[in-house]
Protein backbone atom coordinates (compact mmCIF):
# COMPACT_ATOMS: atom_id res chain seq x y z
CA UNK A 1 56.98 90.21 -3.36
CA UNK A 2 58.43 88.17 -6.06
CA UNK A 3 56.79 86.55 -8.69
CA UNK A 4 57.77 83.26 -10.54
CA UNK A 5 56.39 83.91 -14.37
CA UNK A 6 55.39 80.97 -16.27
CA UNK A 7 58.93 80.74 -18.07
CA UNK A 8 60.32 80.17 -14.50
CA UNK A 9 62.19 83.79 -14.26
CA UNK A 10 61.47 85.72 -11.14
CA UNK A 11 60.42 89.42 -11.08
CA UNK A 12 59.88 91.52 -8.43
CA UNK A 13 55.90 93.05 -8.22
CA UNK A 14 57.34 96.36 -9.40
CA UNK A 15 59.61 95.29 -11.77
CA UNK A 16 58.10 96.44 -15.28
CA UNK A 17 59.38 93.53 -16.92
CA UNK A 18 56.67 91.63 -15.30
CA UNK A 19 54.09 93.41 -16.67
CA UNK A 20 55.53 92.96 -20.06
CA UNK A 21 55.69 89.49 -19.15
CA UNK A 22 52.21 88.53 -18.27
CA UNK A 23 51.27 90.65 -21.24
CA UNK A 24 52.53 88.46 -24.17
CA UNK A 25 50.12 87.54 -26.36
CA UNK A 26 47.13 90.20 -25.72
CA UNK A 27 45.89 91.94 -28.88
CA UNK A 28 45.05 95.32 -28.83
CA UNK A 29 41.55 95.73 -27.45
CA UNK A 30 42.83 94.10 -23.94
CA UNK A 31 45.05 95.42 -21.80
CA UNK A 32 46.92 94.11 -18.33
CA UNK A 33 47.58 96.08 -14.67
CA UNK A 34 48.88 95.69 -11.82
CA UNK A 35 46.86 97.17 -8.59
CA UNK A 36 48.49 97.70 -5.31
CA UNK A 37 46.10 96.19 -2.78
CA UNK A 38 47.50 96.94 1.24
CA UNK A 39 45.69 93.55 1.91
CA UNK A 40 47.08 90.93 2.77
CA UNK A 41 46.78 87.19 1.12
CA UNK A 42 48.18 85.37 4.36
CA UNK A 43 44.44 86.00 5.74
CA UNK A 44 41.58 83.28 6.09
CA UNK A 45 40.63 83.78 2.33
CA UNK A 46 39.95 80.33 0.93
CA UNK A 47 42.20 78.72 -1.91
CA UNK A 48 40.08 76.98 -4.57
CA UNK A 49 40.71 73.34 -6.18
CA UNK A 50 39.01 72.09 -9.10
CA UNK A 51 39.76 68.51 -10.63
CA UNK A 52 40.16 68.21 -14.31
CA UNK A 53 37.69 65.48 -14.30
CA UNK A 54 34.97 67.25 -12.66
CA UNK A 55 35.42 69.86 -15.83
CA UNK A 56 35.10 67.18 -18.17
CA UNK A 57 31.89 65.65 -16.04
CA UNK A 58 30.19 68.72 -16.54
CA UNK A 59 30.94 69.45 -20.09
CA UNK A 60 29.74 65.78 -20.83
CA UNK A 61 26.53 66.42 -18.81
CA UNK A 62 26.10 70.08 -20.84
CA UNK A 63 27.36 68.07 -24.15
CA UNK A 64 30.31 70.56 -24.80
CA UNK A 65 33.74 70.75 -24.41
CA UNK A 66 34.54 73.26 -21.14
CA UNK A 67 37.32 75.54 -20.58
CA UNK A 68 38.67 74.76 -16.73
CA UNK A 69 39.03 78.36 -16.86
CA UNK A 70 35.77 79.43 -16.57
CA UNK A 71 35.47 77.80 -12.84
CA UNK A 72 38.43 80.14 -11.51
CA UNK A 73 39.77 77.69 -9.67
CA UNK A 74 43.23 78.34 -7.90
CA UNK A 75 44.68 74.77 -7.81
CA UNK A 76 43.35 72.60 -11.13
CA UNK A 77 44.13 68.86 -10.35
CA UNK A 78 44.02 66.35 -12.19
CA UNK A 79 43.12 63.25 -10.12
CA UNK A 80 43.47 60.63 -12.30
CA UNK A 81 42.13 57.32 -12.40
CA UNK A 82 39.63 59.30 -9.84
CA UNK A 83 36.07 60.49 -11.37
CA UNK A 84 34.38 63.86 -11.69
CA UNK A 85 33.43 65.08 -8.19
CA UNK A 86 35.43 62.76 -6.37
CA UNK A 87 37.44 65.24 -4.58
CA UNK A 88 34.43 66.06 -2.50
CA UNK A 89 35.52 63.10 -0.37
CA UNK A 90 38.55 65.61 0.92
CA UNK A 91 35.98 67.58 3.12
CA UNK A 92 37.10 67.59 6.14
CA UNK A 93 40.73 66.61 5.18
CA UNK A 94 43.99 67.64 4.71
CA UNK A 95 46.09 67.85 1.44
CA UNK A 96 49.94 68.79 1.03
CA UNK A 97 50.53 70.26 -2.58
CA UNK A 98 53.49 69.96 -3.90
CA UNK A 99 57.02 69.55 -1.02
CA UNK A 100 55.41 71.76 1.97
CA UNK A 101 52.04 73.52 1.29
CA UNK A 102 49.41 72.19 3.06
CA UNK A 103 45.51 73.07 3.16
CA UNK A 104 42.22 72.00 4.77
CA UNK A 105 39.56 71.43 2.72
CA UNK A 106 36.92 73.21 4.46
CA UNK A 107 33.90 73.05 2.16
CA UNK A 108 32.56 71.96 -1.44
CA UNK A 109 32.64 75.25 -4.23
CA UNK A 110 28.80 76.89 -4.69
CA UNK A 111 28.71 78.23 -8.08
CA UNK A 112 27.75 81.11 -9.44
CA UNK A 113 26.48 82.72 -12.36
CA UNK A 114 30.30 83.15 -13.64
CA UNK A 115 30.61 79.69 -14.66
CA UNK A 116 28.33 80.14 -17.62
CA UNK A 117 31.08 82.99 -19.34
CA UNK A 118 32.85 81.70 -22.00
CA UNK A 119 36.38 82.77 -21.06
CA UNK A 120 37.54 83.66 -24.19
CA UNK A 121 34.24 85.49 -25.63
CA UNK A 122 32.58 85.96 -22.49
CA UNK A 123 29.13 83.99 -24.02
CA UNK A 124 27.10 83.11 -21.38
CA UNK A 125 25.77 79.22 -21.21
CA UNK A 126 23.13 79.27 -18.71
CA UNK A 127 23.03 75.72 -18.79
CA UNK A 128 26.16 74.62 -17.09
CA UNK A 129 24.94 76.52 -13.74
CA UNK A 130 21.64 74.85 -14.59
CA UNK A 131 23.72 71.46 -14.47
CA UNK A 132 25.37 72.53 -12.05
CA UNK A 133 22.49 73.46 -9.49
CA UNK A 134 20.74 70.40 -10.27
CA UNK A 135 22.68 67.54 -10.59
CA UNK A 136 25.51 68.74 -8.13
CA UNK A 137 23.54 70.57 -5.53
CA UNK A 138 24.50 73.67 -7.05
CA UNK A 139 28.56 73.02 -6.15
CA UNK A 140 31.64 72.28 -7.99
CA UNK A 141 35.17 71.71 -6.33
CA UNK A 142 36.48 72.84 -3.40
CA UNK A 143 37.64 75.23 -1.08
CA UNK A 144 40.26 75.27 1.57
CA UNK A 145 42.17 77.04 3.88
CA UNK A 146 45.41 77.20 3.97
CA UNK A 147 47.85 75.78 6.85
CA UNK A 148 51.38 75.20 5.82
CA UNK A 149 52.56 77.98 3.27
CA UNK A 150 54.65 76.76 0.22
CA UNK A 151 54.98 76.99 -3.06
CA UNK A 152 52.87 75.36 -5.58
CA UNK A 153 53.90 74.22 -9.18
CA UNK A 154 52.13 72.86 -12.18
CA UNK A 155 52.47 69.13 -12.17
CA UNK A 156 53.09 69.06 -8.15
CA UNK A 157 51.95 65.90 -6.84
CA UNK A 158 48.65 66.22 -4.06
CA UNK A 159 48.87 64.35 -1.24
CA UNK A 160 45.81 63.35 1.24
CA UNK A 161 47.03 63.81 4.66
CA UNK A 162 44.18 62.10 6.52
């Protein structure tokens, strides 16, 4: 398997320069693996997308600025002019991601208690799952399966099918 890094050179999985890639930037009390897993990722695991507006909707509802990280989302898009939560309107639909990947949105995100960890400092804000559960029926984004295999790139345009 080859990986693309974020500086756009491509390393094979085994290749220890990766690892010394993707480890730039930790300080001493963290440290970064890489586990050999015999499953595959080709399977019927869902890919997750999150909107940058739905992060911002929740972190105005919470009154605080949220990390996107903390919702773990594969696939952040931004969907501007759209508003938070209006990609729930792709259930049921299709979107292409960038020139060839494709997915079907199968189902709106439930949350769980993860949500409330500060990435950074891992502080939990029960709260935002509080928000969360009541003003959003307890979901947030989406998940999807995917159809087409491709590659997908920051800034890659997202395209509803149907």
């Amino acid at each position: 398997m080859d990986i693309e890094t974020p500086s756009r050179e491509v390393l094979t999985i085994d290749d220890p320069a990766l690892l010394e890639n993707l480890s730039g930037g930790l300080d001493a009390t963290h440290a970064l693996s890489l586990l050999r897993s015999d499953r595959s990722f080709t399977d019927c695991r869902p890919v997750s997308l999150f909107s940058i507006q739905t992060v911002r909707q929740i972190g105005d509802e919470v009154g605080v600025a949220l990390d996107k990280r903390r919702f773990r989302a594969n696939i952040y898009a931004d969907l501007t002019p759209m508003s938070g939560f209006a990609e729930n309107t792709f259930v049921a639909r299709r979107l292409q991601i960038g020139s060839k990947a494709v997915i079907a949105v199968t189902d709106r995100d439930p949350r769980c208690k993860m949500i409330t960890l500060d990435p950074n400092t891992m502080h939990a804000s029960p709260e935002i799952l509080r928000t969360v559960r009541d003003n959003h029926e307890g979901k947030a984004g989406l998940y999807g399966a995917v159809l087409v295999e491709g590659t997908v790139r920051p800034g890659d345009e997202i395209r509803l099918l149907d």
